[in-house]
C-alpha atoms as a PDB file:
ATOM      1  CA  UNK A   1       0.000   0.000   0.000  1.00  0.00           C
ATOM      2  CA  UNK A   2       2.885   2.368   0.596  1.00  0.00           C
ATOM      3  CA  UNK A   3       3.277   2.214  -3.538  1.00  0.00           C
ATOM      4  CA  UNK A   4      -0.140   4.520  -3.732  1.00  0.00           C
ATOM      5  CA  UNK A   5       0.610   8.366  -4.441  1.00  0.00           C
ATOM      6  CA  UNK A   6       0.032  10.782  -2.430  1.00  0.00           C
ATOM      7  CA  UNK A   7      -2.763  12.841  -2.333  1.00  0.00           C
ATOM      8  CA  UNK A   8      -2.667  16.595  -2.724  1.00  0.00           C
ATOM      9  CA  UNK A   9      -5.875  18.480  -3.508  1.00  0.00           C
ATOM     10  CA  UNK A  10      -3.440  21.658  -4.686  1.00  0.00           C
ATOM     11  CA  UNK A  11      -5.146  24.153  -6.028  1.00  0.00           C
ATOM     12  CA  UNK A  12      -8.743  24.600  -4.630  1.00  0.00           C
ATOM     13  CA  UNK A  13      -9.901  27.908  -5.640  1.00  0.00           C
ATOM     14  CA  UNK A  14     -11.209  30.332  -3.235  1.00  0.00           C
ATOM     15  CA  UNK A  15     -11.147  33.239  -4.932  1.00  0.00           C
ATOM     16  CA  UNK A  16     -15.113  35.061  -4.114  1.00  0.00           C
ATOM     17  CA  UNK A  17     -16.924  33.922  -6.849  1.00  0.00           C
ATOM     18  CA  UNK A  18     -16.257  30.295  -5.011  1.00  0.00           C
ATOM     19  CA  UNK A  19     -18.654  31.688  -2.437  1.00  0.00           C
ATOM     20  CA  UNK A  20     -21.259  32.179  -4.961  1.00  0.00           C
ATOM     21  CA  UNK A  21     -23.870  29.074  -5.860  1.00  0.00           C
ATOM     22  CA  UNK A  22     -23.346  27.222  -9.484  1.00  0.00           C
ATOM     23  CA  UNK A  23     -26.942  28.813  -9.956  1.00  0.00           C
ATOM     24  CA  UNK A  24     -26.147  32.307  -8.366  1.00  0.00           C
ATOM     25  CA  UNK A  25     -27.902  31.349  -5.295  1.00  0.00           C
ATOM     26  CA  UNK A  26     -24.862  30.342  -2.641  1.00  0.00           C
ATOM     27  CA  UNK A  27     -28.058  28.889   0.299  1.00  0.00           C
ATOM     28  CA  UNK A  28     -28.279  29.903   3.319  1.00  0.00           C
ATOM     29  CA  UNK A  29     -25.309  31.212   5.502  1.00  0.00           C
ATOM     30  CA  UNK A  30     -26.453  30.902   9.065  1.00  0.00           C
ATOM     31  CA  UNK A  31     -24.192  28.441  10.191  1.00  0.00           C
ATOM     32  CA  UNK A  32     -21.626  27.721   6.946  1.00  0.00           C
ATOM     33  CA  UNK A  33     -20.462  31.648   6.311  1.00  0.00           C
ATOM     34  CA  UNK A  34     -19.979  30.919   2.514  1.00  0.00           C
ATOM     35  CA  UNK A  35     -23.207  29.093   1.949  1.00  0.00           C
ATOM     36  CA  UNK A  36     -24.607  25.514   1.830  1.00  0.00           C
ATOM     37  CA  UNK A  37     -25.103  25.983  -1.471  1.00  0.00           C
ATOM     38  CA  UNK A  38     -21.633  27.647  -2.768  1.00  0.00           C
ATOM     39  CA  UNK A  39     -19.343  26.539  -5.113  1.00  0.00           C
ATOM     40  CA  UNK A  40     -16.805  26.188  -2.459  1.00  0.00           C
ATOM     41  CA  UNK A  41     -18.901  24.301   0.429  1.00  0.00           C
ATOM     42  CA  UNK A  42     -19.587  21.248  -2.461  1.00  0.00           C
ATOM     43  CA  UNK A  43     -15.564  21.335  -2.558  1.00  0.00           C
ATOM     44  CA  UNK A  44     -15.394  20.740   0.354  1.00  0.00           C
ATOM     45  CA  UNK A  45     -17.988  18.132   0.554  1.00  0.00           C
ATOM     46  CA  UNK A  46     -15.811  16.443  -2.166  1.00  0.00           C
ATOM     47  CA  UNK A  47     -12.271  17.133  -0.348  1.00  0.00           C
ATOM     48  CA  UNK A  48     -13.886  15.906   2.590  1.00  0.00           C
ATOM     49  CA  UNK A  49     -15.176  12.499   0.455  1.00  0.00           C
ATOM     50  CA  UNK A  50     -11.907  11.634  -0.684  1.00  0.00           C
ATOM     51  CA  UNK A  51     -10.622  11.939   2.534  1.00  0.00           C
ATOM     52  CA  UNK A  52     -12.974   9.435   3.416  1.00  0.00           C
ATOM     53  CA  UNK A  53     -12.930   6.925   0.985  1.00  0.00           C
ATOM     54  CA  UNK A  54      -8.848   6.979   1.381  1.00  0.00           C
ATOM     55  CA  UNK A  55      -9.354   5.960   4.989  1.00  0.00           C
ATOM     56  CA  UNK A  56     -11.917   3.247   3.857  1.00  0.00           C
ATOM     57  CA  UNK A  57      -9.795   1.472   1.778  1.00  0.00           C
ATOM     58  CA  UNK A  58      -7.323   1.578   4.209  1.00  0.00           C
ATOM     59  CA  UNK A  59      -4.782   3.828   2.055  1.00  0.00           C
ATOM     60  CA  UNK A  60      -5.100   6.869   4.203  1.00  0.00           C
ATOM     61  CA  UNK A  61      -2.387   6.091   6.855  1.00  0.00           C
ATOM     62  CA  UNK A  62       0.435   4.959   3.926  1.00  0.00           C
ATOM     63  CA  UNK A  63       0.457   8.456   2.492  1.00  0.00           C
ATOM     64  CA  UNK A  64       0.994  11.916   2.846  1.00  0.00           C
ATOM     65  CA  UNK A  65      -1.849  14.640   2.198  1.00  0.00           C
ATOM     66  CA  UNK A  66      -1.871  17.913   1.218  1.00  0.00           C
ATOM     67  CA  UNK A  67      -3.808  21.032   0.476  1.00  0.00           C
ATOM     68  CA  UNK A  68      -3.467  24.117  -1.238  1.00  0.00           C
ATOM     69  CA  UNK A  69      -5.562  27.014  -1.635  1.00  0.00           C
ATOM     70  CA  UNK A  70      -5.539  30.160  -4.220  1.00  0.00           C
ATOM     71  CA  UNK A  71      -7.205  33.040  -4.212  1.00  0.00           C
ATOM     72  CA  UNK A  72      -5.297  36.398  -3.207  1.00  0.00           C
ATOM     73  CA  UNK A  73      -2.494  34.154  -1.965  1.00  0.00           C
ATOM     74  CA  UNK A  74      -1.362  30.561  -2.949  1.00  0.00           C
ATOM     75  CA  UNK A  75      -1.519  28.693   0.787  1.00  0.00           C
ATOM     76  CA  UNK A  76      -0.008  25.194   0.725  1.00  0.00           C
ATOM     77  CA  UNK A  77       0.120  22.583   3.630  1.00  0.00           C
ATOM     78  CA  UNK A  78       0.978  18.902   3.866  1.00  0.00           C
ATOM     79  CA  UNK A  79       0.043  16.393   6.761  1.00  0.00           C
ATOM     80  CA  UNK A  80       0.748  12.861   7.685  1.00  0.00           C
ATOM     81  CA  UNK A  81      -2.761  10.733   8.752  1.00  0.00           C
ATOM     82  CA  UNK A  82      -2.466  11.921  11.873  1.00  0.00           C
ATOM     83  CA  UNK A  83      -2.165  15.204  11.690  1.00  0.00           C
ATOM     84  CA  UNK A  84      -5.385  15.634   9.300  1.00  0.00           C
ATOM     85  CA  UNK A  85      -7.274  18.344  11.689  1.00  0.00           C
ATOM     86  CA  UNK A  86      -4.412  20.894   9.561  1.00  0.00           C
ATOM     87  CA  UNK A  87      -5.817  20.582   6.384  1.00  0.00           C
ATOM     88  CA  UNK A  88      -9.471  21.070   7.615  1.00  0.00           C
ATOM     89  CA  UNK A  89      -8.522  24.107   9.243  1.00  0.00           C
ATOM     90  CA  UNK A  90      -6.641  25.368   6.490  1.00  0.00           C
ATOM     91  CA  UNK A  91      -9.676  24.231   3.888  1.00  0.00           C
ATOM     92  CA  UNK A  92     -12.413  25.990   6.303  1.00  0.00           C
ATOM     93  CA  UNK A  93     -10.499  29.583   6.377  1.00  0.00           C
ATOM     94  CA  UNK A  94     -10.947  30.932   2.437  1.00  0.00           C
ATOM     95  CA  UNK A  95      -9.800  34.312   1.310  1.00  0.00           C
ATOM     96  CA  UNK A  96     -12.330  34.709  -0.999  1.00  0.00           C
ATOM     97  CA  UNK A  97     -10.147  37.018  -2.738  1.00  0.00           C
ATOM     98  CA  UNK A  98      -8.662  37.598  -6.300  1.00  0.00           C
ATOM     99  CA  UNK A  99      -7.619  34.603  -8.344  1.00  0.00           C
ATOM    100  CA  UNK A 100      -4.109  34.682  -8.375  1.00  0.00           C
ATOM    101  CA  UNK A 101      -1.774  31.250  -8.069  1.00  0.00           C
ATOM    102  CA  UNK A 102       2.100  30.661  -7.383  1.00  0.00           C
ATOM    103  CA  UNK A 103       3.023  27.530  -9.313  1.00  0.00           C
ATOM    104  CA  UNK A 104       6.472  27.949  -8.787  1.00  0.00           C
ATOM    105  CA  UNK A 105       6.294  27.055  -4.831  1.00  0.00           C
ATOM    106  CA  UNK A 106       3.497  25.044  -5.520  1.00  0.00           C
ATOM    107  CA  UNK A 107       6.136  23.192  -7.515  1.00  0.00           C
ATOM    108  CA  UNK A 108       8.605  23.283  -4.863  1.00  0.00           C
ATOM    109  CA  UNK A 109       6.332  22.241  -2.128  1.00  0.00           C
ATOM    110  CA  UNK A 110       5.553  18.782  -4.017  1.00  0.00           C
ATOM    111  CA  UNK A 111       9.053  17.522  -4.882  1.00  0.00           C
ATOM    112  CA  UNK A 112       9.646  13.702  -4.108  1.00  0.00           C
ATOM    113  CA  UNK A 113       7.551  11.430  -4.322  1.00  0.00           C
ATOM    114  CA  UNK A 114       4.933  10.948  -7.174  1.00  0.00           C
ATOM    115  CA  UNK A 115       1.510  12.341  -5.853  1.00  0.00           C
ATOM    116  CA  UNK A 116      -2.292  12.405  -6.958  1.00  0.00           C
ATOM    117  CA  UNK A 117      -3.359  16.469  -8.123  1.00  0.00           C
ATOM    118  CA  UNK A 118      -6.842  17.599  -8.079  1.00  0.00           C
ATOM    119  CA  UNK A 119      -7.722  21.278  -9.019  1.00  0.00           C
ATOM    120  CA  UNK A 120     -10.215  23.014  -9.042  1.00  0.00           C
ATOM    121  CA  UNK A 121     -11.999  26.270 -10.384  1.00  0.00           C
ATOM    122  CA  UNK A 122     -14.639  28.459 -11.993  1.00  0.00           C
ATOM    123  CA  UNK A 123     -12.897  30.932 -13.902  1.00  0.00           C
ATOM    124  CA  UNK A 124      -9.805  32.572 -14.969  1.00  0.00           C
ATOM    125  CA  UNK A 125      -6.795  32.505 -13.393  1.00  0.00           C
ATOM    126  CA  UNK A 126      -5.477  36.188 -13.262  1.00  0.00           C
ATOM    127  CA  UNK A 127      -2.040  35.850 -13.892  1.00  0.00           C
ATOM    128  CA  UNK A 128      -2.302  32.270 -15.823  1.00  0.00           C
ATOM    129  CA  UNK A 129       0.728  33.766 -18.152  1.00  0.00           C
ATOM    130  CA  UNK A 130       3.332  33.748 -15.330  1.00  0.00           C
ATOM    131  CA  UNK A 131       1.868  30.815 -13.774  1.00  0.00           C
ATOM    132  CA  UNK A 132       1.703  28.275 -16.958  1.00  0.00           C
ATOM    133  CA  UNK A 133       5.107  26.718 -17.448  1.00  0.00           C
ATOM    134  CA  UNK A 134       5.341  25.356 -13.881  1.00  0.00           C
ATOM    135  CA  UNK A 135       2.092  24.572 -13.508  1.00  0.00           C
ATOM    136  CA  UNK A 136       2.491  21.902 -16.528  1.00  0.00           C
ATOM    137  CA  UNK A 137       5.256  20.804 -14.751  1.00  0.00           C
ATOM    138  CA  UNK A 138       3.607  20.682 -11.675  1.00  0.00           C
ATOM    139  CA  UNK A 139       0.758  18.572 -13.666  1.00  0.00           C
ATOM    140  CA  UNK A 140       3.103  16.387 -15.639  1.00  0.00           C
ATOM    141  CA  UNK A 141       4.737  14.892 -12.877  1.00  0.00           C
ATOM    142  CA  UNK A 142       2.209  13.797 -11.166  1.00  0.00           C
ATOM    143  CA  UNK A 143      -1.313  12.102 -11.278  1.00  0.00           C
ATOM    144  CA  UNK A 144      -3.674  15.003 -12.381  1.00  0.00           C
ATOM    145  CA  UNK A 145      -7.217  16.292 -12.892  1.00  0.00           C
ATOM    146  CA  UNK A 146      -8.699  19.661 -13.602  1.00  0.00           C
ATOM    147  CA  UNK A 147     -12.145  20.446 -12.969  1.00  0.00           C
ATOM    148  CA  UNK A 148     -14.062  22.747 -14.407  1.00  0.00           C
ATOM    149  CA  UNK A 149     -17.115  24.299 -12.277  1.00  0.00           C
ATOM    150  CA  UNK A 150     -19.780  26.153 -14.083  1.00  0.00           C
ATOM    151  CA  UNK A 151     -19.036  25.434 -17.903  1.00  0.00           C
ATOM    152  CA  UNK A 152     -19.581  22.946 -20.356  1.00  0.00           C
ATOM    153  CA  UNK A 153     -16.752  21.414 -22.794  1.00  0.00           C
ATOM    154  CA  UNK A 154     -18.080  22.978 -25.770  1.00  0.00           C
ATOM    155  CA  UNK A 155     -18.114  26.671 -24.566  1.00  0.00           C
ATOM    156  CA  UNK A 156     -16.174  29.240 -26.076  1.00  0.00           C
ATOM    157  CA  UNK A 157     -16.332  31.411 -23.462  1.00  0.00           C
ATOM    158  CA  UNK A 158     -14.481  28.711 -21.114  1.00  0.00           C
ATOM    159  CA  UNK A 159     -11.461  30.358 -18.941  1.00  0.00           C
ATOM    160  CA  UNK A 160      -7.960  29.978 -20.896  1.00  0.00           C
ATOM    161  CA  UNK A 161      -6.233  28.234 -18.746  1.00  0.00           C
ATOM    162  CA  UNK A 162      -8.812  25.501 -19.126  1.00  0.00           C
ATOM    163  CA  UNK A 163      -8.184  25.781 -22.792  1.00  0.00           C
ATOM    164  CA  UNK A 164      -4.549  25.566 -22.764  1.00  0.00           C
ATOM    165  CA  UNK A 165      -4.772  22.563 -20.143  1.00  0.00           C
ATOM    166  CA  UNK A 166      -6.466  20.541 -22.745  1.00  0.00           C
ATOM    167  CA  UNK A 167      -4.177  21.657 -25.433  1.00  0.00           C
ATOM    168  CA  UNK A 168      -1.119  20.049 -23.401  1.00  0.00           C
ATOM    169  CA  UNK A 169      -3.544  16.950 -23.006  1.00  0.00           C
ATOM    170  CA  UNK A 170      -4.222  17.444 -19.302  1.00  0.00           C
ATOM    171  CA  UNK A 171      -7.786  15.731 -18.448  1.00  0.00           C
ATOM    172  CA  UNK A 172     -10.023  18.661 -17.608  1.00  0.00           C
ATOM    173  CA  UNK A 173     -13.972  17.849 -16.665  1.00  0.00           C
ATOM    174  CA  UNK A 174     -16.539  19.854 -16.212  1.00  0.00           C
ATOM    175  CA  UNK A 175     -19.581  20.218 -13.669  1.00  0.00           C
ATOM    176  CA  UNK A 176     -22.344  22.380 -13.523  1.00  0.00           C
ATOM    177  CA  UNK A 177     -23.638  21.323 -10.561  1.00  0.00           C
ATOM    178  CA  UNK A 178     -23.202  21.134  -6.889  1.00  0.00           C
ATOM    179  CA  UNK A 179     -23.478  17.758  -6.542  1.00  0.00           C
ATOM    180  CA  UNK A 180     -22.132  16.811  -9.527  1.00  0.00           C
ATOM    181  CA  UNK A 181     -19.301  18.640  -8.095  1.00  0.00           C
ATOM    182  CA  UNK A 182     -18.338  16.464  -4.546  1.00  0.00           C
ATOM    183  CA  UNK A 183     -19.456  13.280  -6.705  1.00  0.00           C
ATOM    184  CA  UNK A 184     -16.812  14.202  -9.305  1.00  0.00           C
ATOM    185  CA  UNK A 185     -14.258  14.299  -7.125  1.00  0.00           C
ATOM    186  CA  UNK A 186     -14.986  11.142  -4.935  1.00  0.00           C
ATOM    187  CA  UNK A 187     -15.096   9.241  -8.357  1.00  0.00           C
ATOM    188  CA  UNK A 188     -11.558  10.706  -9.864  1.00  0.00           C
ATOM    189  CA  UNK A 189      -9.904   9.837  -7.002  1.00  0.00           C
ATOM    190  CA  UNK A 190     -11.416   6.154  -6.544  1.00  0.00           C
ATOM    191  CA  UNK A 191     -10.488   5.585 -10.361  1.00  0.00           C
ATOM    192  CA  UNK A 192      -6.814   7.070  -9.725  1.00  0.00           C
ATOM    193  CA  UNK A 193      -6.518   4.623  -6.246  1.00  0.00           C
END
């Protein structure tokens, strides 16, 4: 079992339209500040999933986790089994900022050992130009996924980093739905394990 990647969930946008539903309508906020409904809170349902299944199958305590988040700032933490209360806290404090991302310490945060990537987004990534070139890196040496929130394949007006991902043959998918969304990510991760 120690042969399984690790898992890194390393770029999770939470820039503020992540606080806003798929619909427009982000639910109610009385007790989850950024909405039952958000983009971000069925991220987190799916972040939260894999999690789980990992410790179902028993793969969870053989290797190491990871989050990242991106918005204003690029925020990266890792964690062994034990230590898994970090990344919740980290994943339950958003900026809900700008959409900005630092691929270059992203890059040097995940040297070593082969790992599973999942990112996630809903729109452009302001300074995508800069960012590019290591982020392909950052993708092609691992296991990766991109997924898409809010657009369909066959839209023009999709972001274009999305477009250059599948260019360089990166898998991208695309939700447009909450619960497509968590369900999404349970089932790339249980296909990668």
């Amino acid at each position: 079992k120690r042969s399984f990647p690790n898992f890194k969930m390393v770029v999770l946008d939470n820039s503020g339209s992540m606080a806003q539903g798929i619909d427009g309508n982000q639910g109610n906020t009385t007790y989850i500040p950024w909405g039952d409904n958000s983009k971000y809170h069925y991220a987190l349902l799916g972040f939260y999933g894999i999690e789980n299944f990992l410790q179902l199958q028993g793969i969870a305590q053989y290797i190491g986790h990871g989050l990242s988040l991106f918005s204003s700032s690029t925020r990266y933490q890792e964690s062994d089994f034990k230590d898994l209360q970090r990344l919740r806290k980290l994943a339950l404090s958003p900026e809900f900022g700008n959409t900005r991302l630092d691929a270059g310490a992203l890059l040097d945060a995940l040297k070593g050992r082969e790992s599973f990537i999942l990112s996630l987004s809903d729109g452009e990534i302001a300074n995508w130009n800069e960012a590019k070139e290591e982020f392909y890196k950052l993708a092609g040496n691992n296991y990766f996924a991109h997924i898409e929130i809010g657009y369909e394949k066959d839209d023009e007006d999709r972001p274009q980093f999305v477009k250059d991902l599948e260019s360089q043959r990166f898998p991208v998918l695309y939700v447009t739905s909450g619960d497509e969304l968590s369900k999404l990510m349970v089932n790339v991760a249980t296909d990668t394990y």
